[in-house]
N, C-alpha and C. Protein backbone atom coordinates (compact mmCIF):
# COMPACT_ATOMS: atom_id res chain seq x y z
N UNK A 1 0.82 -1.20 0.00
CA UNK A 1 0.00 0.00 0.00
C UNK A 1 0.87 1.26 0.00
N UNK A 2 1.92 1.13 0.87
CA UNK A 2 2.76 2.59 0.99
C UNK A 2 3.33 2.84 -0.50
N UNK A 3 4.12 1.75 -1.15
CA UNK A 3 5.25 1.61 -2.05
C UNK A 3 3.67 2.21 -3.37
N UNK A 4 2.80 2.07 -3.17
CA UNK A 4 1.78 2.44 -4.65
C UNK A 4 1.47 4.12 -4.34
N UNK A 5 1.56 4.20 -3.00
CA UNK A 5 1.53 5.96 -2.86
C UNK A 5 2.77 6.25 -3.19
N UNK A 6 3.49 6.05 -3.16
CA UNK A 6 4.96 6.64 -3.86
C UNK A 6 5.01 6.40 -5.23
N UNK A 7 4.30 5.55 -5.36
CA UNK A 7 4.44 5.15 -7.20
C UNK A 7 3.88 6.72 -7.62
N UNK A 8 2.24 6.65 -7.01
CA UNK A 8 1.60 7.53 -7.29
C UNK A 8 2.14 8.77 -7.44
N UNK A 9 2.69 9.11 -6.19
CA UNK A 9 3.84 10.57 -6.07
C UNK A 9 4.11 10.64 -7.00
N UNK A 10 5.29 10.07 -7.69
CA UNK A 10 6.12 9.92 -8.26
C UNK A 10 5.51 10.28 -10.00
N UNK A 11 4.85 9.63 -10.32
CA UNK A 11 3.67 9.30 -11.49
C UNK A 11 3.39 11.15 -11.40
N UNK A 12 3.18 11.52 -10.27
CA UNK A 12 2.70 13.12 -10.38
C UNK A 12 3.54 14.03 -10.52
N UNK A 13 4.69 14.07 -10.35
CA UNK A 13 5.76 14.50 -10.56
C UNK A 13 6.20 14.60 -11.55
N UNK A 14 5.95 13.56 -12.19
CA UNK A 14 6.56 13.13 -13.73
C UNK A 14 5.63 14.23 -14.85
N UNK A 15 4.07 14.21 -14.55
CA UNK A 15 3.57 15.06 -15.07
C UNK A 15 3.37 16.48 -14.87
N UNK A 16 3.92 17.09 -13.52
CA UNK A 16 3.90 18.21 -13.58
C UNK A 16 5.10 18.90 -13.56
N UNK A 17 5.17 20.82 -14.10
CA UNK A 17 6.18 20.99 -14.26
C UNK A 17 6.67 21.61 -12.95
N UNK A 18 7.77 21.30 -12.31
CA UNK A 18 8.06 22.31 -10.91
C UNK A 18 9.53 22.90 -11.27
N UNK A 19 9.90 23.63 -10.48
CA UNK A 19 11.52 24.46 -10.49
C UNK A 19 11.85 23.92 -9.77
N UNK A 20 11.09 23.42 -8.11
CA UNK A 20 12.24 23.49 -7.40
C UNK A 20 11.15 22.08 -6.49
N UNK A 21 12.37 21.69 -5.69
CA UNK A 21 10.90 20.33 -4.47
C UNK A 21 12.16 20.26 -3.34
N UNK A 22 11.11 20.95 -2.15
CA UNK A 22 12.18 20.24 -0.71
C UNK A 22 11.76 19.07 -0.66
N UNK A 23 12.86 18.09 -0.55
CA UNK A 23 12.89 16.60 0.38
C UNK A 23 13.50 16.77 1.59
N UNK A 24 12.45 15.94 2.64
CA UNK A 24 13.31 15.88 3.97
C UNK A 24 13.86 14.56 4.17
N UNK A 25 14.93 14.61 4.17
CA UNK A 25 16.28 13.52 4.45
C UNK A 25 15.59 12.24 5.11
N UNK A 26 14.82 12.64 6.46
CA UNK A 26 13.91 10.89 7.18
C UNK A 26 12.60 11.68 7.18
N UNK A 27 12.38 11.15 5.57
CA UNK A 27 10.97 11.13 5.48
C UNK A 27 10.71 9.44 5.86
N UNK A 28 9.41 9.51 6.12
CA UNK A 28 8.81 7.77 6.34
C UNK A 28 9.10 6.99 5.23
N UNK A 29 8.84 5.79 5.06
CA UNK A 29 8.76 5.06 3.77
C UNK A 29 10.30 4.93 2.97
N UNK A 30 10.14 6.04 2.20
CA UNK A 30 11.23 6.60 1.47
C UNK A 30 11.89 7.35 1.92
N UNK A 31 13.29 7.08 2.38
CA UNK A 31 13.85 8.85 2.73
C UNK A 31 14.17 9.45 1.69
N UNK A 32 15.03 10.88 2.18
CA UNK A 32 14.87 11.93 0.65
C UNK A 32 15.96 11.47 -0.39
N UNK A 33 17.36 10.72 0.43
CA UNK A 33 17.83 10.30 -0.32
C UNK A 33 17.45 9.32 -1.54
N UNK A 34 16.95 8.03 -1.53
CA UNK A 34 16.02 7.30 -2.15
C UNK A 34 15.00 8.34 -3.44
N UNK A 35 14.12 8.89 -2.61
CA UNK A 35 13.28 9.56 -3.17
C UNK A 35 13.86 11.08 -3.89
N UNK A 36 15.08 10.74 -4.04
CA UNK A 36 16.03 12.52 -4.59
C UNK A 36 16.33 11.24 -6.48
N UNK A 37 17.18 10.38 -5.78
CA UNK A 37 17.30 9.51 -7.04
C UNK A 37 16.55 8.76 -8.16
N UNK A 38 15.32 8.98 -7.05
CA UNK A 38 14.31 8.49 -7.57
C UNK A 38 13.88 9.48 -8.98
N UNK A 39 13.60 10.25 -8.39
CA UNK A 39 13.16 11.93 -9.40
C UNK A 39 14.08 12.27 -10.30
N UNK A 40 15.35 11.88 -9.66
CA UNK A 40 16.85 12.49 -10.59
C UNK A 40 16.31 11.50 -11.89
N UNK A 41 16.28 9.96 -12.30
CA UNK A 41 15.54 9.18 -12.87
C UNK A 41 15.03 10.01 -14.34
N UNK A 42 14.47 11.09 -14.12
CA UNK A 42 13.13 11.26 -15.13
C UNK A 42 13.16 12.88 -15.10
N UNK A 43 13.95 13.08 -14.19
CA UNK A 43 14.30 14.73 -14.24
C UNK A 43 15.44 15.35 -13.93
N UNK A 44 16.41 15.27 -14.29
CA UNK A 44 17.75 15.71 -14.02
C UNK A 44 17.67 17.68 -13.74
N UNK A 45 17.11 18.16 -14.30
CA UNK A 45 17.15 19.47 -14.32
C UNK A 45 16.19 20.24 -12.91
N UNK A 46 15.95 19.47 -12.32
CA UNK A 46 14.96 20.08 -10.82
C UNK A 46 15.86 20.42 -10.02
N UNK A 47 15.60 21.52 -9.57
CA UNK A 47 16.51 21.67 -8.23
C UNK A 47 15.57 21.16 -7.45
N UNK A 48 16.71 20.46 -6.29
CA UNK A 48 16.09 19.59 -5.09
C UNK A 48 16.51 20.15 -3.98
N UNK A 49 16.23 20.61 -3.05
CA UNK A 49 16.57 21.25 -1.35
C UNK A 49 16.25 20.41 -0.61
N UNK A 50 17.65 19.30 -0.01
CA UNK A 50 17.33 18.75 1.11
C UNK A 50 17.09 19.31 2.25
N UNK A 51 16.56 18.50 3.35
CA UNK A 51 16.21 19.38 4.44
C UNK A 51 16.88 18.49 5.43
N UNK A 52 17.11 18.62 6.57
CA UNK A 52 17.58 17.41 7.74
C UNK A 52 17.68 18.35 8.95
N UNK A 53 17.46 17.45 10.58
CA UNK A 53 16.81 18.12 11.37
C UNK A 53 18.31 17.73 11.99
N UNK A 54 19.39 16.79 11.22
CA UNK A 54 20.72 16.11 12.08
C UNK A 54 21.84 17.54 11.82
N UNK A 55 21.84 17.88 10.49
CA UNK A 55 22.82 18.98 10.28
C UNK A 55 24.39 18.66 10.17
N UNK A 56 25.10 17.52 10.09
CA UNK A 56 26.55 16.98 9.81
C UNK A 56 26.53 17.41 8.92
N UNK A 57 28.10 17.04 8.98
CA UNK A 57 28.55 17.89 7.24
C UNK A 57 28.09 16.48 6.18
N UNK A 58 28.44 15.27 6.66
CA UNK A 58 28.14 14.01 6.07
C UNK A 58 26.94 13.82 5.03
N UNK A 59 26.03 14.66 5.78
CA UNK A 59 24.52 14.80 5.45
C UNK A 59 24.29 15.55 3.89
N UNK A 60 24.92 16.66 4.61
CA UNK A 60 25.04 17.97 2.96
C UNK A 60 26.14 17.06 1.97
N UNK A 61 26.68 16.38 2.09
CA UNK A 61 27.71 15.42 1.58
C UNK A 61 27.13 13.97 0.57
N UNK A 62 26.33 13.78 1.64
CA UNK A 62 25.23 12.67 0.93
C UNK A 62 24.24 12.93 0.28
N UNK A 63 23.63 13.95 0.77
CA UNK A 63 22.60 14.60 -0.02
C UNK A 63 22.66 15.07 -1.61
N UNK A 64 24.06 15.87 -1.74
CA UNK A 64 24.49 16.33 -2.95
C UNK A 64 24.73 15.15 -3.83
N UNK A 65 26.00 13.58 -3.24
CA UNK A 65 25.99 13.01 -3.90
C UNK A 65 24.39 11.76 -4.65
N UNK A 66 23.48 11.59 -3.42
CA UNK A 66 22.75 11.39 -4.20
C UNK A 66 21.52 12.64 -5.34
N UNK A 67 21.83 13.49 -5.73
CA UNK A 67 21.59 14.29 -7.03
C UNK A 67 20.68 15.49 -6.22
N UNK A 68 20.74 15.71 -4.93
CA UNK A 68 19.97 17.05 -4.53
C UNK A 68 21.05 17.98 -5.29
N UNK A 69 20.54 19.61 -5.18
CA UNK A 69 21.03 20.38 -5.31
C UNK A 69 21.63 21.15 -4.88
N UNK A 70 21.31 21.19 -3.44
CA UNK A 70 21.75 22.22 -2.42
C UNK A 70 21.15 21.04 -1.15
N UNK A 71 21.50 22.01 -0.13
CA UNK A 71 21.16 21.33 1.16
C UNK A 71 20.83 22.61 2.46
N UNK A 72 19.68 22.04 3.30
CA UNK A 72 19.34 23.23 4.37
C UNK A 72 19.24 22.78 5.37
N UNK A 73 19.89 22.97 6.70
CA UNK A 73 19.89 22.20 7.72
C UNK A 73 18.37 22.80 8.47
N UNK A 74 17.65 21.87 9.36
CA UNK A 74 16.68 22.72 10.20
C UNK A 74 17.25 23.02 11.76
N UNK A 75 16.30 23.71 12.19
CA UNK A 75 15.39 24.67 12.07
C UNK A 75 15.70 25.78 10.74
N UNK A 76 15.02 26.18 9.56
CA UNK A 76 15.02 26.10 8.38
C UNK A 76 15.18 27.81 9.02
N UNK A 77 16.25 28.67 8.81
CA UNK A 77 16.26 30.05 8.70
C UNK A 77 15.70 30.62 7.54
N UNK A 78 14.60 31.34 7.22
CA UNK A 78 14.11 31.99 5.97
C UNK A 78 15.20 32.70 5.56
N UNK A 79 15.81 33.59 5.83
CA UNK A 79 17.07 34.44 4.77
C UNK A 79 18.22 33.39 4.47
N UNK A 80 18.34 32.62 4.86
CA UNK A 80 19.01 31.24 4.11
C UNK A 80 18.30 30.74 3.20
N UNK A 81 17.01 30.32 3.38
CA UNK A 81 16.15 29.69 2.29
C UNK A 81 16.07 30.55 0.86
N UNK A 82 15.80 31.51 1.55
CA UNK A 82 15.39 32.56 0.54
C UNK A 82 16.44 32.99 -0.46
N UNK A 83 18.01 32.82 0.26
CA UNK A 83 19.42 33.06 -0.88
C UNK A 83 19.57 31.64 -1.05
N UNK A 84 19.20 30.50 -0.80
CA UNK A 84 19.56 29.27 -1.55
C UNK A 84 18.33 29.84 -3.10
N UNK A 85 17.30 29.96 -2.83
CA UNK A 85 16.11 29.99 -4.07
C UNK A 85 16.96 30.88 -5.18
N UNK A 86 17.08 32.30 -4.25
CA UNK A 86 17.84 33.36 -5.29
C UNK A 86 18.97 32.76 -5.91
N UNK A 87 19.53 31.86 -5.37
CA UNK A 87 21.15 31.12 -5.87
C UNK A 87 20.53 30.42 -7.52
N UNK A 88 19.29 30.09 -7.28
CA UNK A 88 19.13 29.46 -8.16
C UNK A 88 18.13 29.72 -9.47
N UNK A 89 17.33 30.77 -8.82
CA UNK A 89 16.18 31.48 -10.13
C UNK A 89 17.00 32.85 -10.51
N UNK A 90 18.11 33.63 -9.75
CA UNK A 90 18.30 34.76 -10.17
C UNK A 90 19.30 34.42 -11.39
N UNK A 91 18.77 34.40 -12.63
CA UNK A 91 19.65 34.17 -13.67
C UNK A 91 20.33 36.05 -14.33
């Protein structure tokens, strides 16, 4: 039952267009890693913003190598969030 809601996710994703998708690192089911490669799959060009509540450097380390884009430790500071976005739409 879980693994067909992720299909599903996933299936929705595929059809819509986005710029950007936070994953959080221990999501249930799937974590973000899993679910970053998953998307990388069928969309290479998304920016992905991990999120994680642990904050190691290991984390921003793993995150990048499985195909996020950036990485944000929590408690999520908005003027951080907000110059990761600008890092990436201000062309």
């Amino acid at each position: 039952m879980q693994n067909e809601i992720i299909d599903k996710e996933l299936k929705l994703l595929k059809k819509i267009n986005l710029d950007l998708v936070m994953t959080d690192i221990n999501m249930p089911i799937m974590d973000g890693y899993e679910a970053t490669r998953k998307i990388c799959q069928f969309n290479k060009e998304l920016i992905i913003l991990a999120q994680t509540a642990n904050g190691l450097s290991e984390d921003r380390e793993k995150a990048i190598a499985s195909g996020c884009t950036d990485y944000i430790a929590k408690p999520i500071k908005i003027d951080l969030l907000k110059s990761l976005i600008q890092k990436y739409f201000n062309n």
